[in-house]
Protein backbone atom coordinates (compact mmCIF):
# COMPACT_ATOMS: atom_id res chain seq x y z
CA UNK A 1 4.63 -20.26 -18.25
CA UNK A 2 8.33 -18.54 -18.52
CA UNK A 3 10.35 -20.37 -20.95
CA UNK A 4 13.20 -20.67 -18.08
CA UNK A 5 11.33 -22.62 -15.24
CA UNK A 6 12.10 -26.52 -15.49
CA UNK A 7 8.86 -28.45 -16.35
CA UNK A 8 6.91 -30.40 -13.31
CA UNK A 9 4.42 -33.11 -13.46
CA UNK A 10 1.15 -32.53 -11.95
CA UNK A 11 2.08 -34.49 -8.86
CA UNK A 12 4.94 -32.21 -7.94
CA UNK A 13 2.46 -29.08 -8.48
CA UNK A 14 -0.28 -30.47 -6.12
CA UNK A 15 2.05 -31.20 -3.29
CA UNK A 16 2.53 -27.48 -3.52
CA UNK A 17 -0.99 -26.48 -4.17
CA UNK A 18 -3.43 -24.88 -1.35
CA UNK A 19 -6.93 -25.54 -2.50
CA UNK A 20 -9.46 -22.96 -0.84
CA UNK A 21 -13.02 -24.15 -1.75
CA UNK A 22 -15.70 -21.44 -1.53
CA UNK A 23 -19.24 -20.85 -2.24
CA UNK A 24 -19.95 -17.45 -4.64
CA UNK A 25 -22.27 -14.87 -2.73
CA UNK A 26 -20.44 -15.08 0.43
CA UNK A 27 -20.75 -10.91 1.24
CA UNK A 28 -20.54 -9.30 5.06
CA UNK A 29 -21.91 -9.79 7.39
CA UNK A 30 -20.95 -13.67 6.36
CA UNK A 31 -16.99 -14.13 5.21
CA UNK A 32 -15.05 -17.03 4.55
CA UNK A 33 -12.03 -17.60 7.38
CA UNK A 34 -8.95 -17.86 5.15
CA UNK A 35 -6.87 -18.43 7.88
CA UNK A 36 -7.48 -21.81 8.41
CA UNK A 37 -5.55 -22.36 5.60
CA UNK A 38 -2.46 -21.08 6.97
CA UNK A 39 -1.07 -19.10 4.16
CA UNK A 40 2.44 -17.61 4.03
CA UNK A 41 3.19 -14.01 4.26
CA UNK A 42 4.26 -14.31 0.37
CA UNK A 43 0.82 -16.16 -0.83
CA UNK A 44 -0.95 -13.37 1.56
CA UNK A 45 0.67 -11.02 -0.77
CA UNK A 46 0.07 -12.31 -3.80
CA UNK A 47 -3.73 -12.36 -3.10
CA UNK A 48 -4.15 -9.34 -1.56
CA UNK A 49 -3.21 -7.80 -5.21
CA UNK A 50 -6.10 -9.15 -6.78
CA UNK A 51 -8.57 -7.90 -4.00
CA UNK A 52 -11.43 -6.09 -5.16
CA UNK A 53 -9.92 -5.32 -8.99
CA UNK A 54 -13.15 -5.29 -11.22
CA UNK A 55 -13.07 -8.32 -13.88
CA UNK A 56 -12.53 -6.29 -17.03
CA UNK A 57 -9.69 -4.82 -15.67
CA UNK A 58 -8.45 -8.32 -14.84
CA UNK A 59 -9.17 -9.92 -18.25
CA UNK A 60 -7.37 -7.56 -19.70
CA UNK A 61 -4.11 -7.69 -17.95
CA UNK A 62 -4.24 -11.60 -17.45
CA UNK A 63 -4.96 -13.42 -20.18
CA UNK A 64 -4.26 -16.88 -18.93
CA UNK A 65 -7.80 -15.43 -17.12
CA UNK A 66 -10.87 -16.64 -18.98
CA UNK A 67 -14.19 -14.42 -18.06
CA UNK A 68 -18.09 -15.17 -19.17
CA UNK A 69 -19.44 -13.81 -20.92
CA UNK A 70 -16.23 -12.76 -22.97
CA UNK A 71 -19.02 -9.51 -24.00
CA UNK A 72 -17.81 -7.87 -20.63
CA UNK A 73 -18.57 -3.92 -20.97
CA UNK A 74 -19.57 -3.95 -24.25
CA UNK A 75 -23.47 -3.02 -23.49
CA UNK A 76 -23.17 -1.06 -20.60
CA UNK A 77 -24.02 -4.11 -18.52
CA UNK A 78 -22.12 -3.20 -15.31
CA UNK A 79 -21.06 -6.82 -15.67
CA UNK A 80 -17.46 -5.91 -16.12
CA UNK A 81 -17.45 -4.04 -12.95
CA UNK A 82 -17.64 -7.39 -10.56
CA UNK A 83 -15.25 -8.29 -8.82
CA UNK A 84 -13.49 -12.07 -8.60
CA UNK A 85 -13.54 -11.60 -4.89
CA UNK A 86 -12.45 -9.17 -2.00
CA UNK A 87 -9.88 -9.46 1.24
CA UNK A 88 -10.69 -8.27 4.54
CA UNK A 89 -7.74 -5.61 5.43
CA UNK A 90 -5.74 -7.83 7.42
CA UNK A 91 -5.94 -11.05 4.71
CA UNK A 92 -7.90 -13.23 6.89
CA UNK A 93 -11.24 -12.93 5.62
CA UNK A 94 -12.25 -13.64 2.41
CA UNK A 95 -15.52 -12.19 0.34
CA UNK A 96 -17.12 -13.29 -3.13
CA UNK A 97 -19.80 -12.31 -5.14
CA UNK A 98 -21.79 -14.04 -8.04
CA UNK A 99 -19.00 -15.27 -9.79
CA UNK A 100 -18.32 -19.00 -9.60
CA UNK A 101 -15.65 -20.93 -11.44
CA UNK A 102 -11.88 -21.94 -11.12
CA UNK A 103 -8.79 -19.65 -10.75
CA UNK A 104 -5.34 -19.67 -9.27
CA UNK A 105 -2.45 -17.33 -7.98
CA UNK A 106 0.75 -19.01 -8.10
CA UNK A 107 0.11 -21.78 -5.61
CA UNK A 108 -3.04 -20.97 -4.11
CA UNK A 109 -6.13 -22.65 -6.07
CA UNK A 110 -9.81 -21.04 -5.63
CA UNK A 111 -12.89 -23.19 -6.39
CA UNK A 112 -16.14 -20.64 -5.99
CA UNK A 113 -19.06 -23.44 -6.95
CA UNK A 114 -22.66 -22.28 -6.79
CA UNK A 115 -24.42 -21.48 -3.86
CA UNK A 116 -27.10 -24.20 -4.54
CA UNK A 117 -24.59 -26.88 -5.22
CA UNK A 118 -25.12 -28.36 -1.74
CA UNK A 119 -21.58 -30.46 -2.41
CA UNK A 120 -18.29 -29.50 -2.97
CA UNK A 121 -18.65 -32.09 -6.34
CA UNK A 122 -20.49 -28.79 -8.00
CA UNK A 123 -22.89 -31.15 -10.01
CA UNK A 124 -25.19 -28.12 -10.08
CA UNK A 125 -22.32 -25.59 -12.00
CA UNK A 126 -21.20 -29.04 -14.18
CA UNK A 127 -24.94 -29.30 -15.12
CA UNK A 128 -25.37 -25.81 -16.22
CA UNK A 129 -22.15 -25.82 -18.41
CA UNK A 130 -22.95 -28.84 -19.68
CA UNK A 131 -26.09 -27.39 -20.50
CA UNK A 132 -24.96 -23.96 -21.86
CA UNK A 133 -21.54 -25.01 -23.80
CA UNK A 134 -22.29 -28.58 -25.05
CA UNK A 135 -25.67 -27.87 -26.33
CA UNK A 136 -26.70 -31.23 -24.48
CA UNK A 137 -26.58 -33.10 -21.46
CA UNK A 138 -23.27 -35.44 -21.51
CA UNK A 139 -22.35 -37.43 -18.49
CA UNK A 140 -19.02 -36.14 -18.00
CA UNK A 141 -18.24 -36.59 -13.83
CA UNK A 142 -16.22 -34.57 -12.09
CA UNK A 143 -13.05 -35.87 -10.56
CA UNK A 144 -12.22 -35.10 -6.89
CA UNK A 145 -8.48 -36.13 -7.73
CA UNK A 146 -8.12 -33.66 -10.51
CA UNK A 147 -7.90 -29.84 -10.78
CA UNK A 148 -11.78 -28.61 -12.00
CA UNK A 149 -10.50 -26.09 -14.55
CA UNK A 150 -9.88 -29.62 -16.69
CA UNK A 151 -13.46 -30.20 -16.00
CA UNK A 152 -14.54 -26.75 -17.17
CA UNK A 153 -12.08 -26.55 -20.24
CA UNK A 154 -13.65 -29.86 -21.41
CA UNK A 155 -17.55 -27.72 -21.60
CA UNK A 156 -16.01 -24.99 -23.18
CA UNK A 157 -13.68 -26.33 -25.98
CA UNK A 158 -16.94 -27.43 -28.15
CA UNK A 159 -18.27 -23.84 -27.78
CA UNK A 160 -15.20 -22.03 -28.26
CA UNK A 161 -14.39 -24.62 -32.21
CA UNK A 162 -18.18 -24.19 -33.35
CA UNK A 163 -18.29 -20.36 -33.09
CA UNK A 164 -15.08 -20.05 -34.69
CA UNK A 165 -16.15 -22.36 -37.32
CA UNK A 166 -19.23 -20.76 -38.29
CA UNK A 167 -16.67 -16.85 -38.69
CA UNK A 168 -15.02 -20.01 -41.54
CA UNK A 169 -12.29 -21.50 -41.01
CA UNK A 170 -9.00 -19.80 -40.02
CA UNK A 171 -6.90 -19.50 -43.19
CA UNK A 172 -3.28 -17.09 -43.28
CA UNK A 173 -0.29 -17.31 -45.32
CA UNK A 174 2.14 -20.00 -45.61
CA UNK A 175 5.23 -20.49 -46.85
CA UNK A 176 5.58 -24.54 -47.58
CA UNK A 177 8.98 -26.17 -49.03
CA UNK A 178 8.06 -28.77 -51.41
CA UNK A 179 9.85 -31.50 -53.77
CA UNK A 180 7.64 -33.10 -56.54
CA UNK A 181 7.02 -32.71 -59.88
CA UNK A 182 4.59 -30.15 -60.20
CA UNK A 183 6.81 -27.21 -60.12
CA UNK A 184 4.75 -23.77 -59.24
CA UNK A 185 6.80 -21.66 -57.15
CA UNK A 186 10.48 -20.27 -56.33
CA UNK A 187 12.96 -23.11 -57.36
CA UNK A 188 15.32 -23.80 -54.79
CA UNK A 189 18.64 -24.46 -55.96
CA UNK A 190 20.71 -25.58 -53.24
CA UNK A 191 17.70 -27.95 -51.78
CA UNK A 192 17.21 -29.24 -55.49
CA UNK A 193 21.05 -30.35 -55.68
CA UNK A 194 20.83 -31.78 -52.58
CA UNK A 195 17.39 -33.88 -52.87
CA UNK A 196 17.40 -34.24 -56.44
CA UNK A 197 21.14 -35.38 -57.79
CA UNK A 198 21.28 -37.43 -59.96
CA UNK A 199 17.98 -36.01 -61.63
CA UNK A 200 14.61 -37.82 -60.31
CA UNK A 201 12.00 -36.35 -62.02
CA UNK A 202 11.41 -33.65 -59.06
CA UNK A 203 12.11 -30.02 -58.30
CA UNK A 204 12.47 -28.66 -55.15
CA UNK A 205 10.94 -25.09 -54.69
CA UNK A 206 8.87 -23.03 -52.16
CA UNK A 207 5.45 -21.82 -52.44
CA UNK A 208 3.58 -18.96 -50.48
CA UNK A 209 -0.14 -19.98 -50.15
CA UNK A 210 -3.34 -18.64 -48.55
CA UNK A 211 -3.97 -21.78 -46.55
CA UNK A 212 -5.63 -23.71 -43.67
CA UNK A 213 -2.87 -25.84 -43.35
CA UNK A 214 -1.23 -23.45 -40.16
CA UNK A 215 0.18 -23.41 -36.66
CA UNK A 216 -3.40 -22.78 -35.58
CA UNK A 217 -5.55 -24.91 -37.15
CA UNK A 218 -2.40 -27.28 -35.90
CA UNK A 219 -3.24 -26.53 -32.65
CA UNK A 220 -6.75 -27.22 -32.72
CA UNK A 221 -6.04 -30.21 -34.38
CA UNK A 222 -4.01 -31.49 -31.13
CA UNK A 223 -6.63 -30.61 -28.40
CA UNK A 224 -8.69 -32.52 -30.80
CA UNK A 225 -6.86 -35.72 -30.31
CA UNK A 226 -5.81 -34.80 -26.27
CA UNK A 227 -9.58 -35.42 -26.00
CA UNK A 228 -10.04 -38.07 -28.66
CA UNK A 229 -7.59 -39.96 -26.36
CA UNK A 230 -9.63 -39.53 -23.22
CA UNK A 231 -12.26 -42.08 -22.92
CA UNK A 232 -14.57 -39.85 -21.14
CA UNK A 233 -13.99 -36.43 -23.57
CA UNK A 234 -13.97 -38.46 -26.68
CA UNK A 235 -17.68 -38.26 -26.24
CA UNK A 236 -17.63 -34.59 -26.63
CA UNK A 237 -16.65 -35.66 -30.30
CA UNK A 238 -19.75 -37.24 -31.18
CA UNK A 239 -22.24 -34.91 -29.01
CA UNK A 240 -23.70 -33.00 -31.94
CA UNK A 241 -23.89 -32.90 -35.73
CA UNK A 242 -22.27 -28.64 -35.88
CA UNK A 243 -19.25 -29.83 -33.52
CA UNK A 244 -18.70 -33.38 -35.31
CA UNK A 245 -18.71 -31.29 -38.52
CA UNK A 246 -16.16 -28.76 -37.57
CA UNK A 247 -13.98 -31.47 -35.84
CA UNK A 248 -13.91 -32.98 -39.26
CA UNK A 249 -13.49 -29.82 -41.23
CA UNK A 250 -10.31 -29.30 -39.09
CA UNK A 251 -8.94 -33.17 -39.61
CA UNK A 252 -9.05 -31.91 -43.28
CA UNK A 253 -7.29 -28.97 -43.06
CA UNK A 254 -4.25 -30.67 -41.06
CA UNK A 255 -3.40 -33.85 -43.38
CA UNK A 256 0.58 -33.63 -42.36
CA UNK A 257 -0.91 -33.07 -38.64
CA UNK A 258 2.00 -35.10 -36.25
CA UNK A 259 1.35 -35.84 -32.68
CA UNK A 260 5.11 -35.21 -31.83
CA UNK A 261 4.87 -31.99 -33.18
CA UNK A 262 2.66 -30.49 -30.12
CA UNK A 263 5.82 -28.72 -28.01
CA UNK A 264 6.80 -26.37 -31.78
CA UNK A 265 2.77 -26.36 -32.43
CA UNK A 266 2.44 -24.61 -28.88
CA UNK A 267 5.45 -22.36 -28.72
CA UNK A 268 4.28 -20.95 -32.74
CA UNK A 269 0.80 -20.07 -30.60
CA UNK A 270 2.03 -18.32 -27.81
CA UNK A 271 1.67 -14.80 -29.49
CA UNK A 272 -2.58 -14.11 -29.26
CA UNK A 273 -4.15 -14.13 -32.43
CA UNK A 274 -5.22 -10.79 -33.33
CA UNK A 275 -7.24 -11.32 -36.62
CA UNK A 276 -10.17 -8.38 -37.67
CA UNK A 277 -12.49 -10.96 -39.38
CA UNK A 278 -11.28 -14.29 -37.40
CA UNK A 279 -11.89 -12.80 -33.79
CA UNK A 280 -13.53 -15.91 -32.02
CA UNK A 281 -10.35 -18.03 -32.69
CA UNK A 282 -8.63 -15.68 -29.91
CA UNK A 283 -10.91 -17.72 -27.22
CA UNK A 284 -10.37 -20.47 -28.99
CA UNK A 285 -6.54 -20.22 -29.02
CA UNK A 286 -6.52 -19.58 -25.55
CA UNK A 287 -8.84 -22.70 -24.56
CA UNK A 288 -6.86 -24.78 -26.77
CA UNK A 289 -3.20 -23.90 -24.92
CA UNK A 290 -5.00 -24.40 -21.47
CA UNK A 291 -5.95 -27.97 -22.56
CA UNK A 292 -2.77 -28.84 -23.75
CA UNK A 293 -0.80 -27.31 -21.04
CA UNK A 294 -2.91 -28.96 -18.57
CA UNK A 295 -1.83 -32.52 -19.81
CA UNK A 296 1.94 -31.84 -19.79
CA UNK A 297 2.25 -29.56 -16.59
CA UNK A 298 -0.84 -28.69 -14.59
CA UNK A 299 -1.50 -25.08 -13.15
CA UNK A 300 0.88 -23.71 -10.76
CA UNK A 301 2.44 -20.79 -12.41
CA UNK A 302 4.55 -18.11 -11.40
CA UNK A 303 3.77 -17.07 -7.42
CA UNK A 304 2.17 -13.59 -8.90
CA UNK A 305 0.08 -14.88 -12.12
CA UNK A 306 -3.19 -15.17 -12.28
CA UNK A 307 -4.80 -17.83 -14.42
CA UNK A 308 -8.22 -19.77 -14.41
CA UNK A 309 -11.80 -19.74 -16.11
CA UNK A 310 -14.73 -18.17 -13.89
CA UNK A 311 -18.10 -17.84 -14.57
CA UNK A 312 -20.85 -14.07 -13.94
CA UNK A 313 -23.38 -16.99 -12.17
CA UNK A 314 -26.78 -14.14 -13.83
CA UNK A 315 -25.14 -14.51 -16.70
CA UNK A 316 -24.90 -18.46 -16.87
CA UNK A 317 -28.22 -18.91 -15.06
CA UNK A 318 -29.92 -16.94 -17.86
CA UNK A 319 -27.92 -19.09 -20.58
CA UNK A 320 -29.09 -22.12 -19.09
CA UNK A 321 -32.66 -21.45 -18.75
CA UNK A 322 -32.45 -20.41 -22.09
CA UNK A 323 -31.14 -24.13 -23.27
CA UNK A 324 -33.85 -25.55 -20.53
CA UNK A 325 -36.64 -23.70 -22.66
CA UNK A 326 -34.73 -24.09 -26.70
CA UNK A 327 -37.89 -26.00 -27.32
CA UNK A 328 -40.74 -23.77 -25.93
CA UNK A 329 -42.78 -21.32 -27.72
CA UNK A 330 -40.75 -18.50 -25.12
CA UNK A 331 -38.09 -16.02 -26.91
CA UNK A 332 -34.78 -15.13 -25.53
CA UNK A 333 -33.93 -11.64 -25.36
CA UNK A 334 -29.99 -12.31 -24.93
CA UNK A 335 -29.82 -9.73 -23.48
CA UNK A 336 -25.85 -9.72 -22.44
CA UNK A 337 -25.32 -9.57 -26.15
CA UNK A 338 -28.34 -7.35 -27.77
CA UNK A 339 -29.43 -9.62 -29.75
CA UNK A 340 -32.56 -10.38 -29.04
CA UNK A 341 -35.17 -11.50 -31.64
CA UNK A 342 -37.84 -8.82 -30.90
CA UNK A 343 -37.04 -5.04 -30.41
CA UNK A 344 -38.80 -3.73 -27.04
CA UNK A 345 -38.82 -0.53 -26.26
CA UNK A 346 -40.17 2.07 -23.75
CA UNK A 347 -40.98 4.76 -25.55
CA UNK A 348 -43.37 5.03 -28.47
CA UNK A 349 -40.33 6.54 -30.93
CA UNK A 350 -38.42 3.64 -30.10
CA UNK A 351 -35.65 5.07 -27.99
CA UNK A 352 -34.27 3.29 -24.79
CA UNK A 353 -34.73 -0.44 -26.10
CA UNK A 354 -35.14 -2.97 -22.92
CA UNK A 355 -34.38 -7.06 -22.32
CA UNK A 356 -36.79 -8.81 -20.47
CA UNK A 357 -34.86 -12.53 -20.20
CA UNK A 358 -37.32 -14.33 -22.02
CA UNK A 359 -40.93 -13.16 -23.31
CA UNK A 360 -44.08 -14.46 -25.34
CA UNK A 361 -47.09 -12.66 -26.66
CA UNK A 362 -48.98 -13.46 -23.16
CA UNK A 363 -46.12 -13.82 -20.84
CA UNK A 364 -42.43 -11.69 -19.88
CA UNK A 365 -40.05 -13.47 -17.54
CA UNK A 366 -36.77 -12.60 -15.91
CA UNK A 367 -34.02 -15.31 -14.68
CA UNK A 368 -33.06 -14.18 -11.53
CA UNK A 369 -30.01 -15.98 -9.32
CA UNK A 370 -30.84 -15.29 -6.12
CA UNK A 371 -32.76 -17.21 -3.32
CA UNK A 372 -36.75 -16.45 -3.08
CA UNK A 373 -36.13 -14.27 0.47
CA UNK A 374 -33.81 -12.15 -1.88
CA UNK A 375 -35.96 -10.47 -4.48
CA UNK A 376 -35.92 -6.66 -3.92
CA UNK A 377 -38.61 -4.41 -4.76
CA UNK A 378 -36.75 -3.21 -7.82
CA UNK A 379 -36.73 -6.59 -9.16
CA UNK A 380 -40.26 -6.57 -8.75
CA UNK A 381 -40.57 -3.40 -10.49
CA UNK A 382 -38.62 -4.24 -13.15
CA UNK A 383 -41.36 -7.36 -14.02
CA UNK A 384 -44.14 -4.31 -13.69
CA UNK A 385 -42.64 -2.13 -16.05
CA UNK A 386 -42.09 -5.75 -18.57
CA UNK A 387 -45.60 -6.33 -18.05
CA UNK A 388 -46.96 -2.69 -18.67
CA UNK A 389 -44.59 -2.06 -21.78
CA UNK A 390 -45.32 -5.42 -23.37
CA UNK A 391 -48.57 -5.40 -22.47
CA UNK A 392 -48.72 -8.98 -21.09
CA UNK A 393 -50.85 -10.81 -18.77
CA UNK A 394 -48.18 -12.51 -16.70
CA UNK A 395 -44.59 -11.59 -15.54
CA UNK A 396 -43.06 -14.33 -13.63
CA UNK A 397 -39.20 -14.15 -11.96
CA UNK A 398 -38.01 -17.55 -12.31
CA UNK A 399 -34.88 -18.21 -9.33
CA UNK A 400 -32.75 -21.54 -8.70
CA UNK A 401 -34.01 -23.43 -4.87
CA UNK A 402 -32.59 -26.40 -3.17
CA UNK A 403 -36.76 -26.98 -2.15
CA UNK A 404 -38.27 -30.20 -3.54
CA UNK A 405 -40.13 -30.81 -6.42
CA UNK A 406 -43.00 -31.40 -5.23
CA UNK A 407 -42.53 -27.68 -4.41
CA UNK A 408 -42.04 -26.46 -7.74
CA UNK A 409 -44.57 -24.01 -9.15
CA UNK A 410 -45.94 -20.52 -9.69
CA UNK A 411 -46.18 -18.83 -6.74
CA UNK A 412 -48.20 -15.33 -7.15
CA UNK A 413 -47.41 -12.61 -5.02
CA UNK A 414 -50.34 -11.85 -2.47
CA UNK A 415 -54.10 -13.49 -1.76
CA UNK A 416 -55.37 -12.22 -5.00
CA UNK A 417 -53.34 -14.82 -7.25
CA UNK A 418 -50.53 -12.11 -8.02
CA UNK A 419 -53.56 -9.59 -9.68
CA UNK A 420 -52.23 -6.39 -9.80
CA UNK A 421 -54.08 -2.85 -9.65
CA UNK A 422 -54.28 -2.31 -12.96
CA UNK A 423 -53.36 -5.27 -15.85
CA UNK A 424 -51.71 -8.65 -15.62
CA UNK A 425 -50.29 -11.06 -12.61
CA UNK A 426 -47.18 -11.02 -11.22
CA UNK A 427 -45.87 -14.58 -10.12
CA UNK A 428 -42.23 -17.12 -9.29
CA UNK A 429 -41.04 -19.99 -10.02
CA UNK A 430 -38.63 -21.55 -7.87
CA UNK A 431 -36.15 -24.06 -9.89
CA UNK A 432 -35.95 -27.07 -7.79
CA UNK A 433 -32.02 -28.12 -7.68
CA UNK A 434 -31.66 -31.66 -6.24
CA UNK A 435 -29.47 -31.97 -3.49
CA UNK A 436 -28.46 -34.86 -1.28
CA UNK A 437 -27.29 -36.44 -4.83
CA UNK A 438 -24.90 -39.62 -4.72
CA UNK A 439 -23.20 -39.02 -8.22
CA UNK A 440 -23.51 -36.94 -11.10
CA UNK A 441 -25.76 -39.46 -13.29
CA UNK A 442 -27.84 -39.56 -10.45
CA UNK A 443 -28.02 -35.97 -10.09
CA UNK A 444 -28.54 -35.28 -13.75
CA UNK A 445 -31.41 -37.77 -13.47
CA UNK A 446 -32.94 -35.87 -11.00
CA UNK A 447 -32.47 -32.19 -12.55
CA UNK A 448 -34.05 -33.77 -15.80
CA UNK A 449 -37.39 -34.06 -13.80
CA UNK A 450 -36.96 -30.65 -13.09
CA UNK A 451 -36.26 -28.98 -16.55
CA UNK A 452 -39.98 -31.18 -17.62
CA UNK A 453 -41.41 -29.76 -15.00
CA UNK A 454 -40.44 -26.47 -15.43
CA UNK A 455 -41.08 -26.75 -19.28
CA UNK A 456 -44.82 -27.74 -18.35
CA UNK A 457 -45.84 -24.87 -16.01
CA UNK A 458 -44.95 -22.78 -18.62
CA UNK A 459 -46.47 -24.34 -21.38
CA UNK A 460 -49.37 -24.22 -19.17
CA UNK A 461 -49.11 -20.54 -19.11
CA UNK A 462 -49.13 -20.23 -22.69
CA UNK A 463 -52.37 -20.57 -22.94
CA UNK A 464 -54.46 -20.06 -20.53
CA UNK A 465 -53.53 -16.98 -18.23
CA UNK A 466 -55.52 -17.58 -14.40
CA UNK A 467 -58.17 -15.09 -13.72
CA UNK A 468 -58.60 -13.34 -10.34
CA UNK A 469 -61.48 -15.21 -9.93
């Protein structure tokens, strides 16, 4: 925010505020009627200057603008080339794709929440992030009276501090004024008559040290208490033994750490850290200032920024099947960031390497986010060609459904139990996402049933593989 507008409390900002909730996939023939909202010709404006501009481009000329994966166009993913959403010509219509999240421009506040969220409360997106960024399954509701990017903030501060933790902890060089009696520095003279006439026993000098005891750890250190103060977040603090360990090695590293401090701790952070070896403590900066900016001022920034976390809804589908199946005998390809455990490739002198989602010795699946009357041939081909090059006996595309689960299980493609002409089966599973849900504990009670049973279809896959018989 400019140094030069006067500070507003988050009242003041929502009386200003147009929300516009939307649903992600929302592509012609089907649009969203913006004009309902009755926008001014200035907020029209604004928008129409973010229409259709590909999200790598956006990330890097906004950075109040969080994107995930932060891996955008780094693996020739075409990930990067999505856009946050698209106006009709004449601003009245509005079009999104599968990106889902929180963002605003100036006044004018988007919420995109997940296509099978059947509630504006997006306990289906909450679930997920939960899932994907805590590393468990906290009871952490939404509030309809607050903006969601606090909500979303809150999943991804844990997963921003552990992987900059585990890069070590953020260390730079110092320059600290001191006054005791172990002299090892630069005396100071004119601090030294000042502190230490008539003679004490002390010497006042200045040191230059390689520490952790800096404006960024600092700033950690602050969103650390923000939520410690929160009787809701403070259970982020506890969730799991890596974050309750890095939360600790921070409280260490920050011993003259003083809550008034937070205004000088925030303006010392506003340049981005640009380190070669520290670079996950750039997200982590970033996630950190939203947090803390959030409790003194809100959103609502200048009438042509750009600001706000979002979601690619593949991406976080994948990542949270992943966390659904930690505990199964299935691999993870991550395939966003090429790292998957196993190298697969198509060709015998190993050029061309591939990422089926997940895979097994038996069995190659691919997380698809998309309704069951959407699968395309290609996807279809894409589980052949898993199936031939890994030589399995069962692909299967697993997509999210609002069906029941009573519903839930493989489905095989044709009369003949998915056989195809040649080797293996080709099969679905549709992910049954409760809806009609009162609250989030309720609806988190009801997803629960659906991670076992997902878990147990495939564990019944891993062993036997049905016959065509």
């Amino acid at each position: 925010m400019p140094d030069n507008l006067p500070a507003q409390t988050a009242d003041e900002v929502r009386a200003r505020t147009v929300q516009i909730p939307v649903t992600d996939n929302i592509i012609p023939p089907r649009a969203y009627d913006i004009s309902k909202h009755k926008l001014s010709d200035e907020q029209i404006d604004s928008i129409k200057r973010f229409s259709g501009v590909k999200l790598e481009t956006l990330q890097e000329r906004y950075p109040g603008l969080l994107v995930f994966p932060d891996c955008l166009g780094e693996h020739d993913d075409d990930i990067e080339k999505s856009e946050l959403f698209r106006l009709s010509w004449d601003g009245t219509k509005l079009f999104t794709g599968n990106v889902v999240g929180f963002f605003g421009i100036g006044s004018v506040h988007f919420q995109i929440r997940s296509r099978f969220d059947m509630a504006e409360s997006q306990f289906f997106l909450h679930h997920m992030l939960s899932r994907v960024f805590c590393g468990s399954m906290l009871n952490l509701p939404t509030h309809p009276d607050k903006e969601p990017i606090w909500d979303f903030l809150i999943y991804l501060f844990p997963f921003a501090l552990k992987r900059a933790v585990r890069q070590g902890l953020f260390r730079t060089y110092r320059t600290f004024h001191r006054n005791d009696d172990h002299l090892r520095g630069a005396i100071d003279i004119p601090r030294h008559i000042r502190c230490n006439i008539p003679f004490n026993g002390k010497v006042a000098y200045r040191t230059r040290e390689y520490s952790g005891n800096n404006h960024l750890n600092h700033l950690i250190r602050h969103t650390i208490e923000v939520l410690r103060r929160n009787p809701i977040c403070s259970r982020l603090l506890v969730a799991d033994t890596d974050f309750r360990s890095a939360v600790q090695s921070i409280v260490e590293l920050t011993p003259d750490f003083n809550s008034q401090d937070i205004a000088k701790v925030i303006a010392k952070n506003l340049r981005p850290i640009r380190h070669p070896f520290y670079t996950e403590y750039t997200l982590l900066q970033s996630i950190c200032l939203k947090i803390l900016r959030h409790e003194r001022i809100t959103y609502g920034m200048a009438d042509d920024e750009l600001s706000g976390i979002v979601f690619k809804a593949e991406w976080l589908w994948e990542e949270y099947l992943a966390s659904v199946l930690a505990d199964s005998r299935i691999k993870h390809s991550h395939n966003i960031s090429r790292q998957s455990p196993e190298k697969i490739t198509i060709y015998e002198s190993g050029k061309v390497q591939v990422y089926p989602d997940f895979f097994s010795d038996k069995i190659v699946m691919d997380a698809k986010y998309k309704r069951s009357d959407d699968v395309q041939r290609y996807d279809r081909f894409q589980m052949i060609a898993y199936i031939h090059i890994r030589q399995a006996e069962l692909g299967l595309l697993l997509y999210p459904d609002n069906n029941s689960l009573s519903e839930m299980k493989i489905e095989y493609e044709d009369g003949q139990r998915g056989k195809l002409n040649g080797d293996g089966f080709l099969g679905s599973i549709s992910f049954a996402v409760p809806k009609g849900a009162a609250d989030f504990p309720k609806f988190q009670s009801a997803i629960e049933e659906s991670e076992a049973k997902l878990n147990e279809l495939i564990a019944g896959m891993l062993d036997p593989v049905p016959s065509a018989n």
